[in-house]
Protein backbone atom coordinates (compact mmCIF):
# COMPACT_ATOMS: atom_id res chain seq x y z
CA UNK A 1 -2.34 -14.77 -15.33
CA UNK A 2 -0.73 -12.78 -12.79
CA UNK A 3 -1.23 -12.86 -8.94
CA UNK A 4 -2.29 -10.43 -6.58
CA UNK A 5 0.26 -10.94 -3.69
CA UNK A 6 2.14 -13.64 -4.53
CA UNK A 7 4.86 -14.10 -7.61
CA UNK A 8 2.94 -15.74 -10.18
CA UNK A 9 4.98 -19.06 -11.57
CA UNK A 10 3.75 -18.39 -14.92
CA UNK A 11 3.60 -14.99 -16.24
CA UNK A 12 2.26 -12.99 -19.46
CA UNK A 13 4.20 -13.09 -22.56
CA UNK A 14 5.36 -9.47 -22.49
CA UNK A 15 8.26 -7.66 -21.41
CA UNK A 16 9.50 -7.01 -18.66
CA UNK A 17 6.72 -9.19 -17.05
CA UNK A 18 8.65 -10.40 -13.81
CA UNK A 19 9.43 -6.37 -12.95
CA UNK A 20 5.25 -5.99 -13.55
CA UNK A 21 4.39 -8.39 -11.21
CA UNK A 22 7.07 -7.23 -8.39
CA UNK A 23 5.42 -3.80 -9.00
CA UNK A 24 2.06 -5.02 -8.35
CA UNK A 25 3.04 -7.22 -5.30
CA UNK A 26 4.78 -4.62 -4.23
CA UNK A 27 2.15 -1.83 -4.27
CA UNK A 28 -0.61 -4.41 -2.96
CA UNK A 29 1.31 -4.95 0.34
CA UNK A 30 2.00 -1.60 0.78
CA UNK A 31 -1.14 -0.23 0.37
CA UNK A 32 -2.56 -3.09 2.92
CA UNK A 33 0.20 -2.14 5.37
CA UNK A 34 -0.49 1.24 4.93
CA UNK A 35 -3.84 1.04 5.78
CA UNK A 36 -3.70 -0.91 8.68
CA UNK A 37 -0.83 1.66 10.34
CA UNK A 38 -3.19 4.74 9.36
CA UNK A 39 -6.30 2.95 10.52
CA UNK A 40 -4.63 2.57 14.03
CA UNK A 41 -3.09 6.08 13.91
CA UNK A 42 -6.77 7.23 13.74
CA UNK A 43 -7.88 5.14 16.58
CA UNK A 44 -4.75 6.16 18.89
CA UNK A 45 -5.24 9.99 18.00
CA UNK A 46 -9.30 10.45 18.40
CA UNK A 47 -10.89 7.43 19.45
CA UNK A 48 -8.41 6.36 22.42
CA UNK A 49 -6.34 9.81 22.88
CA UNK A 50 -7.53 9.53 27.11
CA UNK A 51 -5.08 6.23 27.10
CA UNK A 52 -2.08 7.12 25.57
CA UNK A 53 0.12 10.35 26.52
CA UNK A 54 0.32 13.35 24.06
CA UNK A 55 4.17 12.47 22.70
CA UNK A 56 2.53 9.37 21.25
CA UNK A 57 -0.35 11.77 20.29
CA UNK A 58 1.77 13.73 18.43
CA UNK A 59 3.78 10.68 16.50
CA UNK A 60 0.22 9.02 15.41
CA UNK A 61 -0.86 12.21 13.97
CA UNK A 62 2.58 12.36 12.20
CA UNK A 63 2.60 8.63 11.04
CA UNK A 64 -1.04 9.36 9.77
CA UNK A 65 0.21 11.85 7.39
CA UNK A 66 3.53 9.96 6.61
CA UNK A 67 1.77 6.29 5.82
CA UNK A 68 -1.19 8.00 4.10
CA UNK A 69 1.67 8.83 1.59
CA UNK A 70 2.82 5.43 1.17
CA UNK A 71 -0.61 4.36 0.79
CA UNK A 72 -1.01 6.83 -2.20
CA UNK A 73 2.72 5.25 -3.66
CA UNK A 74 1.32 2.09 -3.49
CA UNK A 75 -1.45 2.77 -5.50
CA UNK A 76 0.95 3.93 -7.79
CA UNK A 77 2.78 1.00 -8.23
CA UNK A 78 -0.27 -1.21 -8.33
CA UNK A 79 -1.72 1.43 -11.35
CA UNK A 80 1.81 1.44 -13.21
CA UNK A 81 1.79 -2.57 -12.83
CA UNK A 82 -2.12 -3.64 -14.26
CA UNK A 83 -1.24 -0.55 -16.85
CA UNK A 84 1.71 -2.92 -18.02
CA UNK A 85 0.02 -6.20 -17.83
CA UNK A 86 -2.36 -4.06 -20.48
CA UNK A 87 -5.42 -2.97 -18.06
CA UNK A 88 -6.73 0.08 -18.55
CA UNK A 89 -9.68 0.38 -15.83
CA UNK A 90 -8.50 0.48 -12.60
C-alpha cells in the first residue's frame, strides 16, 4: 500500500511506482503548506490589516493569489499520483 506523506518501504507492483509515490508525497505537502500560507494571508489582509502596515498588506494579498496556485498544483500531483496507483475517485 502506499503512504500518504511518507515513502512507503513497500510499494505496488506497477511501474514506475517509486515516481507515484514521490508525486503523491509531493502534492500532499504542498497542498498542506499551501494552505496554511493562504490561511494566514487571509488573516493578515482582513482579519488583522489594523496591525500590520499596508506594504505587508499588499505582499499577503499577493502571496494569497501566488500559494492558492500551488495549492491547485498540488492537487494535481496528488490526482496524477492515486490516478497511477489505479484510483479513479478522487
Amino acid at each position: 500500500m502506499y503512504s500518504q506523506f511518507f515513502i512507503a518501504r513497500q510499494l505496488p507492483n506497477i511501474e514506475n511506482a517509486l515516481g507515484f509515490q514521490k508525486c503523491l508525497v509531493i502534492g500532499n505537502y504542498l497542498m498542506l503548506l499551501s494552505l496554511l500560507i493562504v490561511a494566514s494571508c487571509i488573516f493578515i489582509t482582513f482579519a488583522y490589516d489594523q496591525y500590520f502596515n499596508i506594504s505587508v498588506q499588499v505582499s499577503a494579498h499577493i502571496a494569497t493569489i501566488v500559494f492558492a496556485g500551488f495549492l491547485k498544483i498540488g492537487y494535481v500531483l496528488r490526482c496524477v499520483a492515486l490516478h497511477g496507483f489505479g484510483k479513479r475517485n478522487f
